[in-house]
Every structure is written in structure tokens, then in C-alpha cells.
C-alpha atoms as a PDB file:
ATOM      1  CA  UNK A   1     128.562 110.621  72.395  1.00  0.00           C
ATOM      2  CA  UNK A   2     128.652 106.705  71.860  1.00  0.00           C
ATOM      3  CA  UNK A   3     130.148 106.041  74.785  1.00  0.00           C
ATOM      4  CA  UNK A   4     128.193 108.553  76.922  1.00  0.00           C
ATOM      5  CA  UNK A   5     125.042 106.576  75.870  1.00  0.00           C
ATOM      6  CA  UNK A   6     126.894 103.125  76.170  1.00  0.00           C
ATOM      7  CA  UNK A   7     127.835 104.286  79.914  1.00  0.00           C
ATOM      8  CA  UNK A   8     124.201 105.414  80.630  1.00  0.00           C
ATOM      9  CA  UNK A   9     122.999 101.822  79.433  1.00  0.00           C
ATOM     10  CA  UNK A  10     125.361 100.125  81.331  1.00  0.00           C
ATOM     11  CA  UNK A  11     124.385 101.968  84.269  1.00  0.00           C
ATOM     12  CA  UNK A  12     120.537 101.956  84.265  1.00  0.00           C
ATOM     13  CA  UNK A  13     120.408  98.313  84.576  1.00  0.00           C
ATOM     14  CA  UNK A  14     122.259  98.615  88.337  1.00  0.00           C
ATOM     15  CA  UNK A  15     120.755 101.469  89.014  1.00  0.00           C
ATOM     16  CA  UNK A  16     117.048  99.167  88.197  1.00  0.00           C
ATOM     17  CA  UNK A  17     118.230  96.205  90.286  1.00  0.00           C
ATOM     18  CA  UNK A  18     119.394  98.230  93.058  1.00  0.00           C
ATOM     19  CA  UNK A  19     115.854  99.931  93.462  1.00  0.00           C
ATOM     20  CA  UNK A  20     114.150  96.157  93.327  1.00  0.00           C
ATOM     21  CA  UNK A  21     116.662  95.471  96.037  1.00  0.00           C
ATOM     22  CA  UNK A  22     115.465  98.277  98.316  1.00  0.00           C
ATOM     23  CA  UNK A  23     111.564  97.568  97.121  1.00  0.00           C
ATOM     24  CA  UNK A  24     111.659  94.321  98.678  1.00  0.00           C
ATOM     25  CA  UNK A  25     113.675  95.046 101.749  1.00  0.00           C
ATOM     26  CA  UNK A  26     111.266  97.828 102.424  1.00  0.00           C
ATOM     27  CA  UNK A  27     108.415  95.124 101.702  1.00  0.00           C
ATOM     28  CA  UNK A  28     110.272  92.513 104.161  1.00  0.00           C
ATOM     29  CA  UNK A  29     110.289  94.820 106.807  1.00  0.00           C
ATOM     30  CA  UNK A  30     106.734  96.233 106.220  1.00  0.00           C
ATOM     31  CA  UNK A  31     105.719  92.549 106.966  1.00  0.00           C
ATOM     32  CA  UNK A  32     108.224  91.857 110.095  1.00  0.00           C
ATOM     33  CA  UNK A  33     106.906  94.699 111.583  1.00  0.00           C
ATOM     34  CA  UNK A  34     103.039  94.488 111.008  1.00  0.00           C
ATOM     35  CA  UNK A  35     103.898  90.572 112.232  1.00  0.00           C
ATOM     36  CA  UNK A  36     105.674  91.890 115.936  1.00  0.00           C
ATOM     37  CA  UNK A  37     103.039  94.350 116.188  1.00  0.00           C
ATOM     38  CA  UNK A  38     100.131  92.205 115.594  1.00  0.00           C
ATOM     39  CA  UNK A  39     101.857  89.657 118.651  1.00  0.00           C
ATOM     40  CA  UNK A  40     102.385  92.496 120.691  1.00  0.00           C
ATOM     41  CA  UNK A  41      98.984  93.406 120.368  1.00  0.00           C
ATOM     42  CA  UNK A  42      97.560  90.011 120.655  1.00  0.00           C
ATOM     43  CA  UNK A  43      99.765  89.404 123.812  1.00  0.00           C
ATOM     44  CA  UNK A  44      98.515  92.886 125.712  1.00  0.00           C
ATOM     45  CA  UNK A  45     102.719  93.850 125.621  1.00  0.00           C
ATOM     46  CA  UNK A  46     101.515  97.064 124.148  1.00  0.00           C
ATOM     47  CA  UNK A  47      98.518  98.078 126.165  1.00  0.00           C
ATOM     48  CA  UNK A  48      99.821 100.071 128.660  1.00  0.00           C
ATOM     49  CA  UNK A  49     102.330 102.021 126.421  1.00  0.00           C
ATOM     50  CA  UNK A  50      99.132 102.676 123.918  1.00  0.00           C
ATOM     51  CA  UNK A  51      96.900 104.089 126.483  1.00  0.00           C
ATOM     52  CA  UNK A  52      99.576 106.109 127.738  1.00  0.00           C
ATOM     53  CA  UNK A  53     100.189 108.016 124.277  1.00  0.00           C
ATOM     54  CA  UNK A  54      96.129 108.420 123.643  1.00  0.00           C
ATOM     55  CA  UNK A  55      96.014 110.043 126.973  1.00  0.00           C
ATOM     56  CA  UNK A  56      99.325 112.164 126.281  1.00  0.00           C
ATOM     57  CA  UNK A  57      97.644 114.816 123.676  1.00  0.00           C
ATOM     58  CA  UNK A  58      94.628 115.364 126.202  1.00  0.00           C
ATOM     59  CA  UNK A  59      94.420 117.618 129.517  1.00  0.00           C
ATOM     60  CA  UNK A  60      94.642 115.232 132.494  1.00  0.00           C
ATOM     61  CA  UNK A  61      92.323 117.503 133.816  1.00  0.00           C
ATOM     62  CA  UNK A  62      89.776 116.875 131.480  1.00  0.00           C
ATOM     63  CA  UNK A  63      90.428 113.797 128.545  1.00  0.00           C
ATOM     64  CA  UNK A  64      87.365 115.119 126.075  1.00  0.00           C
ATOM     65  CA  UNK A  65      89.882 118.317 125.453  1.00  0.00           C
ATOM     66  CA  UNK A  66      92.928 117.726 123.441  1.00  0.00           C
ATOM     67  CA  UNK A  67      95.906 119.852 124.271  1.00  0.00           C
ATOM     68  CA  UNK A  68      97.068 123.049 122.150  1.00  0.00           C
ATOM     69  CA  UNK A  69      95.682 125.754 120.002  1.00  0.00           C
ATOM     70  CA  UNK A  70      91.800 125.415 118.745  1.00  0.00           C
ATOM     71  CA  UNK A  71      92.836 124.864 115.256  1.00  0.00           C
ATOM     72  CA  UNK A  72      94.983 122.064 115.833  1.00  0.00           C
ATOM     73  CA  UNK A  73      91.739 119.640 116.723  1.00  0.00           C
ATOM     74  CA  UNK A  74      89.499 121.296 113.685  1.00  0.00           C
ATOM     75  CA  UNK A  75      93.399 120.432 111.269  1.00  0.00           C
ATOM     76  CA  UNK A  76      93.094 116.974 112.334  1.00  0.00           C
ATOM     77  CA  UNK A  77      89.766 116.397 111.346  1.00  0.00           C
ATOM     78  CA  UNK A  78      90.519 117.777 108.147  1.00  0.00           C
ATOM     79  CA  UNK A  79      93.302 115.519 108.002  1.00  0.00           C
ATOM     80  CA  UNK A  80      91.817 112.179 108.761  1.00  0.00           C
ATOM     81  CA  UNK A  81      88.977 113.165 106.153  1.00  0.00           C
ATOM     82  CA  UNK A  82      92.029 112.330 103.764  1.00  0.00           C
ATOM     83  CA  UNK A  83      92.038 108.486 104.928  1.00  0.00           C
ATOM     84  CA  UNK A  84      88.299 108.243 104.876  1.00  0.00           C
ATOM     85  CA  UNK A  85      85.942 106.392 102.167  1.00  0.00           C
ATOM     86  CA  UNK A  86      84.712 109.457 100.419  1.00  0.00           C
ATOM     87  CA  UNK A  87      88.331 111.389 100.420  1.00  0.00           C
ATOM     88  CA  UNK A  88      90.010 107.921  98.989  1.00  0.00           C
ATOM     89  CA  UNK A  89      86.873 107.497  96.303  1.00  0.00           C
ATOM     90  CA  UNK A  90      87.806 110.694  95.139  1.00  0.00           C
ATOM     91  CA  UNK A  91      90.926 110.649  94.678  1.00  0.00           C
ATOM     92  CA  UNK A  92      90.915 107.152  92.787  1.00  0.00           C
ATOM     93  CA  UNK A  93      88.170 108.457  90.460  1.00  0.00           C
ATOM     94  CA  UNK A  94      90.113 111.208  89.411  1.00  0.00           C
ATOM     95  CA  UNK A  95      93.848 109.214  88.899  1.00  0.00           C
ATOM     96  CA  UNK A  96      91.186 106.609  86.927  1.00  0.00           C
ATOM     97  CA  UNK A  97      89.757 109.532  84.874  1.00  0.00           C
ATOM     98  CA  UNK A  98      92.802 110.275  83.288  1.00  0.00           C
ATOM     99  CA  UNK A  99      93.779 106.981  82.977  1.00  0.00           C
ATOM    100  CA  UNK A 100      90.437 106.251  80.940  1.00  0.00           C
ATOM    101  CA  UNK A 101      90.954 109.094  78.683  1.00  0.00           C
ATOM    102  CA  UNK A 102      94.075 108.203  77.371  1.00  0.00           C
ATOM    103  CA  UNK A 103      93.505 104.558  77.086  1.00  0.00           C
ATOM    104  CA  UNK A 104      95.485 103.361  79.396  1.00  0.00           C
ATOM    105  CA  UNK A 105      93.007 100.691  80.414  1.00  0.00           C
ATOM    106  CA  UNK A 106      95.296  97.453  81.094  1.00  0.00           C
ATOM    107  CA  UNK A 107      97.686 100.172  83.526  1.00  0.00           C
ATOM    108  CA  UNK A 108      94.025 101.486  85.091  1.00  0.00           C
ATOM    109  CA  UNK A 109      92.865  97.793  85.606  1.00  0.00           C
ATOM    110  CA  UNK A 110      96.192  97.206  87.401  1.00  0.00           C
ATOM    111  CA  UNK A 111      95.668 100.095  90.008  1.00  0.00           C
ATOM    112  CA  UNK A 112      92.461  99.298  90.633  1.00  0.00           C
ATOM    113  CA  UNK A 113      93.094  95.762  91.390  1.00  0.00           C
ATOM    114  CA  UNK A 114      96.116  97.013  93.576  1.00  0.00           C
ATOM    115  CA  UNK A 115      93.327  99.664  95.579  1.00  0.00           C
ATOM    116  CA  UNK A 116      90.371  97.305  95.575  1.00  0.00           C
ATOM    117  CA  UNK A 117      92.963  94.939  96.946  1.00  0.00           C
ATOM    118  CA  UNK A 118      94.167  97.222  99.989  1.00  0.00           C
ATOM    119  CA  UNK A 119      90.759  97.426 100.711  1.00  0.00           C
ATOM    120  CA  UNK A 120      89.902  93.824 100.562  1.00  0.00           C
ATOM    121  CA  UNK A 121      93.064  93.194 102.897  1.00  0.00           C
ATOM    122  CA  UNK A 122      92.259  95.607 105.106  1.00  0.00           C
ATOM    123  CA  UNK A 123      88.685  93.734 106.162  1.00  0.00           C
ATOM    124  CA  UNK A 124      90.137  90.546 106.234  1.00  0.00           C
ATOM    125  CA  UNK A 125      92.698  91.728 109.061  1.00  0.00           C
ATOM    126  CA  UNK A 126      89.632  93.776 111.048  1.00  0.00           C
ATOM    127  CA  UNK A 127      87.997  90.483 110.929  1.00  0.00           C
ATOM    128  CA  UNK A 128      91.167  88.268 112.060  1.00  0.00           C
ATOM    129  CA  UNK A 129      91.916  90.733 115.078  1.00  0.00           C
ATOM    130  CA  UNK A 130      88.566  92.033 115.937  1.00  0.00           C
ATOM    131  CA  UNK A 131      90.135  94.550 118.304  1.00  0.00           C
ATOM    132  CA  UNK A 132      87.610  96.924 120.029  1.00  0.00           C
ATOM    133  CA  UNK A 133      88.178 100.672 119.644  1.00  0.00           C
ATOM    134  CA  UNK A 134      89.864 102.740 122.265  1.00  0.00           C
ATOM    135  CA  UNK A 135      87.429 103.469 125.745  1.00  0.00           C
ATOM    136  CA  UNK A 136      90.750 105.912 127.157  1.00  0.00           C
ATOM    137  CA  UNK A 137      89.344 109.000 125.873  1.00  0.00           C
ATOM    138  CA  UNK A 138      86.554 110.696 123.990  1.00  0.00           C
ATOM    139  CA  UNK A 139      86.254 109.717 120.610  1.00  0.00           C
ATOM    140  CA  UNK A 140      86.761 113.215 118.354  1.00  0.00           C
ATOM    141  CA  UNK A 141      85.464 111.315 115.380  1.00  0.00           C
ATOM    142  CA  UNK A 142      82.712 108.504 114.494  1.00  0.00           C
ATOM    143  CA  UNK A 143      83.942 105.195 114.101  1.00  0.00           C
ATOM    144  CA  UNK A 144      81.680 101.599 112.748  1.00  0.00           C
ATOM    145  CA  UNK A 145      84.320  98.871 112.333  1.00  0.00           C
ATOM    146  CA  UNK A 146      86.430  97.403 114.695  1.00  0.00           C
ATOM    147  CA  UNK A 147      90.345  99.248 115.627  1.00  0.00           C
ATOM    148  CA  UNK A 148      93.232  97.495 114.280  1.00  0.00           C
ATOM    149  CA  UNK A 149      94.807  97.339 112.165  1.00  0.00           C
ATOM    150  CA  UNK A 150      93.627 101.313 111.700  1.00  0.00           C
ATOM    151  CA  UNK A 151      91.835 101.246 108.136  1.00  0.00           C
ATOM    152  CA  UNK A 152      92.682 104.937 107.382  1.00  0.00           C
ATOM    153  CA  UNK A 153      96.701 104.569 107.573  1.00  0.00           C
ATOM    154  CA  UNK A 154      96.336 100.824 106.170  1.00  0.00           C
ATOM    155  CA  UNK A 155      94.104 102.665 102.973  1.00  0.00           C
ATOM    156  CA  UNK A 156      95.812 105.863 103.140  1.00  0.00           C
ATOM    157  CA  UNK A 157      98.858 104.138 102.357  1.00  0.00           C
ATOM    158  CA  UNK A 158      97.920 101.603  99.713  1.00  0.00           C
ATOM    159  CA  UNK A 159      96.159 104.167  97.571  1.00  0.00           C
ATOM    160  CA  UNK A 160      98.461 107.290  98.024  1.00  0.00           C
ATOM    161  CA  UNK A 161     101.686 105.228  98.043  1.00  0.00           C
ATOM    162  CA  UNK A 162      99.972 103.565  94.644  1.00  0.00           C
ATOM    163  CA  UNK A 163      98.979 107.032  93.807  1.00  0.00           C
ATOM    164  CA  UNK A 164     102.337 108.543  94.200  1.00  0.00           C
ATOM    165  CA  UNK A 165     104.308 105.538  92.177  1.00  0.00           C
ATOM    166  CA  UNK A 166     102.148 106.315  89.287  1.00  0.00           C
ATOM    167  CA  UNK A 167     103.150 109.628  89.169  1.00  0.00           C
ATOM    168  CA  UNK A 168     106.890 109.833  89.523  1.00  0.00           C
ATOM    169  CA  UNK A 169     106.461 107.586  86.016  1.00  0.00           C
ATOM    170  CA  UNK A 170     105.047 110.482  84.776  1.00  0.00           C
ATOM    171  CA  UNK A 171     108.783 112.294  85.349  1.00  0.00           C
ATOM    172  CA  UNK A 172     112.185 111.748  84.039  1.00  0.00           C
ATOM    173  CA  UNK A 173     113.976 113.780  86.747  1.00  0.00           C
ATOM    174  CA  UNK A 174     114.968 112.144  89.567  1.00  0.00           C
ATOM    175  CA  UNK A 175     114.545 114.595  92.321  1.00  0.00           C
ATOM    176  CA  UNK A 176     110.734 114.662  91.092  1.00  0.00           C
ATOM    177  CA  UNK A 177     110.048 111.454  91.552  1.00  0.00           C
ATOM    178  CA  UNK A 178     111.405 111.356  95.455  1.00  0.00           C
ATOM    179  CA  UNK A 179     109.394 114.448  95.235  1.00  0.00           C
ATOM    180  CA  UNK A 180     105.609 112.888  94.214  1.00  0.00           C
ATOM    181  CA  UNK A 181     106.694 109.028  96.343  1.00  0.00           C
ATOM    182  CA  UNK A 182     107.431 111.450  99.581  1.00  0.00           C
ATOM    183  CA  UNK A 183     104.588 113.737  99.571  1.00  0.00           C
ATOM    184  CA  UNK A 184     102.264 110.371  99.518  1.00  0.00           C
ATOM    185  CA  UNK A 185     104.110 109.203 102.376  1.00  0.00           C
ATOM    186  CA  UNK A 186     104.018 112.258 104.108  1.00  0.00           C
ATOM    187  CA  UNK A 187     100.159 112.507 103.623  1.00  0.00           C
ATOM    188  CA  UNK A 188     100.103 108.700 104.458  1.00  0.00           C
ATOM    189  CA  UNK A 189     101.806 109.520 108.325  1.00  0.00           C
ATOM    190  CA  UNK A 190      99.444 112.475 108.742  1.00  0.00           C
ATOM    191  CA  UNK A 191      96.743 110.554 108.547  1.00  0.00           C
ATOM    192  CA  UNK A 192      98.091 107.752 110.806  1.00  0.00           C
ATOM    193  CA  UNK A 193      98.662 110.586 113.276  1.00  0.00           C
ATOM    194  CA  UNK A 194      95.778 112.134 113.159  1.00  0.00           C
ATOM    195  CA  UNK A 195      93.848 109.170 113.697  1.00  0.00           C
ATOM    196  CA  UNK A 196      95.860 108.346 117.530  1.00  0.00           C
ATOM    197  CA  UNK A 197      95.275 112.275 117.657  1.00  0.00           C
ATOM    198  CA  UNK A 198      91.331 111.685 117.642  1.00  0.00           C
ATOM    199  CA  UNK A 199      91.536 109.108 119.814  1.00  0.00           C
ATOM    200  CA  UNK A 200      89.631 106.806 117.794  1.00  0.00           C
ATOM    201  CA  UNK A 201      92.798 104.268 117.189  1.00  0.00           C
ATOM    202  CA  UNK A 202      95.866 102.981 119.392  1.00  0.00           C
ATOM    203  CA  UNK A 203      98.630 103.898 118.134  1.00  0.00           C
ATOM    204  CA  UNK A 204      99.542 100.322 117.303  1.00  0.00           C
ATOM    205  CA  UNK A 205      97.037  99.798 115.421  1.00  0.00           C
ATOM    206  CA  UNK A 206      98.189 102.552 113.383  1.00  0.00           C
ATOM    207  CA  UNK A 207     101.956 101.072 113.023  1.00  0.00           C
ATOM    208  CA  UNK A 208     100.435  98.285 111.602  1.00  0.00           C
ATOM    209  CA  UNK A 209      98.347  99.771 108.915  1.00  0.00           C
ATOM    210  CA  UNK A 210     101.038 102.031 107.795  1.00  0.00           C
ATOM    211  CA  UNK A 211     103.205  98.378 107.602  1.00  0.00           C
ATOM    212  CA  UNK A 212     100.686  96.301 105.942  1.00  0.00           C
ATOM    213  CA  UNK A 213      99.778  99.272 103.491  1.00  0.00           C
ATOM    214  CA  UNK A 214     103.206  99.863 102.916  1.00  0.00           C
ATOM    215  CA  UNK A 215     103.589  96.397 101.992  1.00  0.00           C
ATOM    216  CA  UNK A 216     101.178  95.997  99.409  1.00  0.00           C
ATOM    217  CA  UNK A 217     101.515  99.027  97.825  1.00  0.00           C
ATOM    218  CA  UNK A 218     105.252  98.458  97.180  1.00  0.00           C
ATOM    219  CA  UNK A 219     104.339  94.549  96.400  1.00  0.00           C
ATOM    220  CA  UNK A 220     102.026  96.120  93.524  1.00  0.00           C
ATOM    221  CA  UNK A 221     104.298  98.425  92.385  1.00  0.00           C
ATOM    222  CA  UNK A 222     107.114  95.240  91.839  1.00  0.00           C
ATOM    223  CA  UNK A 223     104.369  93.240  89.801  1.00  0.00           C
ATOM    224  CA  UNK A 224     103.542  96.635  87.913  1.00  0.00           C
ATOM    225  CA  UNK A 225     107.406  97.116  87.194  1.00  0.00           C
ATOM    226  CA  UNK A 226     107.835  93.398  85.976  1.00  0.00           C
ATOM    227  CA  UNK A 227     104.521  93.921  83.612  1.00  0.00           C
ATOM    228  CA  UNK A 228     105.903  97.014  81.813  1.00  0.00           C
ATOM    229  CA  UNK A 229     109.029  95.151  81.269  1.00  0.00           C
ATOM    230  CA  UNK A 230     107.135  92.767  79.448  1.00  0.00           C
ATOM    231  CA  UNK A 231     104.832  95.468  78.218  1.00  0.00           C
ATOM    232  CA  UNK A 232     101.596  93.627  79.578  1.00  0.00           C
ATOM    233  CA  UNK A 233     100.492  96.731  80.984  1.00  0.00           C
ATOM    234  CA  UNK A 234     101.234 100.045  79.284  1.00  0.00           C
ATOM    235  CA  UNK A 235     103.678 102.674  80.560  1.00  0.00           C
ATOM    236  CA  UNK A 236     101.295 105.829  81.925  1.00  0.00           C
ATOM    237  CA  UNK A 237     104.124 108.641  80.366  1.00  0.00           C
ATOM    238  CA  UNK A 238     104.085 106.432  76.680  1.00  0.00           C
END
């Protein structure tokens, strides 16, 4: 039984180092990519090609109608909702509820910061780029700010990314926690998609809000990791 233990010990702290490995990679390439993009962007390389996909989901015949069954329009509304301000808000209120009612206030003050900071991010780079919205095709949704990098997929993905790290701590099994990090990143593309899909975002600008979201959210999740180690910030399954 000793040894078993002593083995398991021995193994964790690889098994640690090798997901901080693959963190950062994933965080490397987040940036590389939200770095090309923004150049090809800034350059007009990808013009052409993103026009081309906005128009590719409409009739040719008629741009304001988007191709395939009736509920597929009314599913992408509903999907997008889950990028929006009020869908987010939600969402983060109730992940801080709990949070608040057990006392974990130093690991609530650290999401928050990491959200608040997506957020914060995400204007600065509107700002920077100042791209105008789409004019191929009827807009299926209402838009205010300016198009890339898209805030929905750059938000969607620092808060349910967040989100989804927070809860595969709740788990010791290891299958769960793939389970809870891929469902955020599954809602995290849906959004993205859905946003091209309503023709209120290039897809570009959608590649680089998934990168830049991605990012940050895995660049919190390394400073959250180093402060439980240190137990400045409390472990959410304690």
C-alpha cells in the first residue's frame, strides 16, 4: 500500500508539469494566431476569403435568407444569446453565488478579476482595430460596437473557459474534468459560429476572439494554479 501511494506521489508531480507544459503551449499559440490574424486583417489578405464564407450560408438568390431548415436561423439566435451581456451576467452571478456562500471570497475575487479582465481586453482591442461590421449581408442580429475582434467568442471564451476550469476542480475523476473544460469549449465555438452565421461578424474576427479569449482564460487559470499552490487563494472543492 506504501508503495502504491509512494508511486502515485511520484507520479502526480509529472503528470502537474506536463499539464503546465500544454497550458502554455496552448497559450503561445492562442497569441501567434490572434497576432497572424490581426496582420491578415490589417493587410486586407483575408477580405475576400471572409466575404466569401458570410455569403456561403445565404441563398445567392436572395442574401437576407440564410440557407436550411427555419429552425436553424431561430437556434442561432438562441445561441449567440449565450455570448451576449445579459447571458454572460448571468452566468457569472450564479458561479459567484456559490462562491459567496461558501466563503470562498479570495478564489471569487480571482475569477472576477480574470472575467472583468476579458472584458476590459476585449474593448481595448475594438478600440485598437476599429474594424467596421460586415455590409455583405443582412445583419440577423443588432450590433453597437465595432467587429473585430468578435466580443461574443472573445467573452464567450474567457468566462466559459474560466467557468469550466473552476469546475473540473470540483472533480477528482479525470474523464469529468475533460468532460466540464470541453463542454465550455464546445459552447465557446457555437457561439463563434453562430455569430459568422448571423452575419454580424467576419469570420476572422471570430478566430481571433476565440484566440485572444483562449489566451487569457488559460493565462488565468496558470496564475490561479500557482496561487493554490501557495494557498493564496483557496481551493473551490476544500
Amino acid at each position: 500500500m506504501k508503495s502504491h501511494t509512494s508511486s502515485l506521489m511520484k507520479v502526480a508531480p509529472g503528470r502537474r508539469d506536463l499539464a503546465v507544459l500544454v497550458m502554455v503551449f496552448a497559450i503561445l499559440m492562442g497569441v501567434t494566431s490572434f497576432i497572424l490574424v490581426a496582420y491578415g486583417v490589417s493587410a486586407g489578405i483575408t477580405q475576400h476569403s471572409d466575404e466569401w464564407l458570410l455569403r456561403l450560408p445565404r441563398d445567392p438568390a436572395d442574401l437576407s435568407e440564410t440557407i436550411g431548415p427555419p429552425w436553424l436561423e431561430e437556434a442561432g439566435r438562441d445561441l449567440t444569446a449565450f455570448g451576449g451581456v445579459a447571458g454572460l451576467t448571468l452566468m457569472t452571478v450564479a458561479v459567484s453565488g456559490y462562491l459567496f456562500m461558501t466563503r470562498k471570497l479570495r478564489a471569487l475575487a480571482l475569477i472576477l478579476t480574470a472575467i472583468l479582465g476579458g472584458l476590459a481586453l476585449n474593448a481595448l482591442l475594438k478600440e485598437r482595430f476599429h474594424r467596421p461590421r460586415p455590409q455583405v449581408v443582412p445583419y440577423k442580429s443588432q450590433v453597437t460596437t465595432s467587429s473585430f475582434p468578435s466580443g461574443h467568442s472573445l467573452n464567450s471564451a474567457v468566462v466559459y473557459l474560466t467557468l469550466g476550469s473552476l469546475l473540473a476542480s470540483l472533480v477528482e475523476k479525470r474523464r469529468l474534468k475533460v468532460y466540464f473544460f470541453s463542454f465550455a469549449l464546445l459552447l465557446t465555438l457555437l457561439v463563434g459560429i453562430s455569430r459568422v452565421y448571423m452575419g454580424v461578424h467576419y469570420p476572422t474576427d471570430v478566430l481571433a476572439g476565440w484566440s485572444a479569449g483562449l489566451a487569457w482564460a488559460l493565462s488565468c487559470s496558470l496564475v490561479a494554479r500557482k496561487l493554490r499552490q501557495r494557498r493564496a487563494v483557496e481551493r473551490v472543492d476544500a
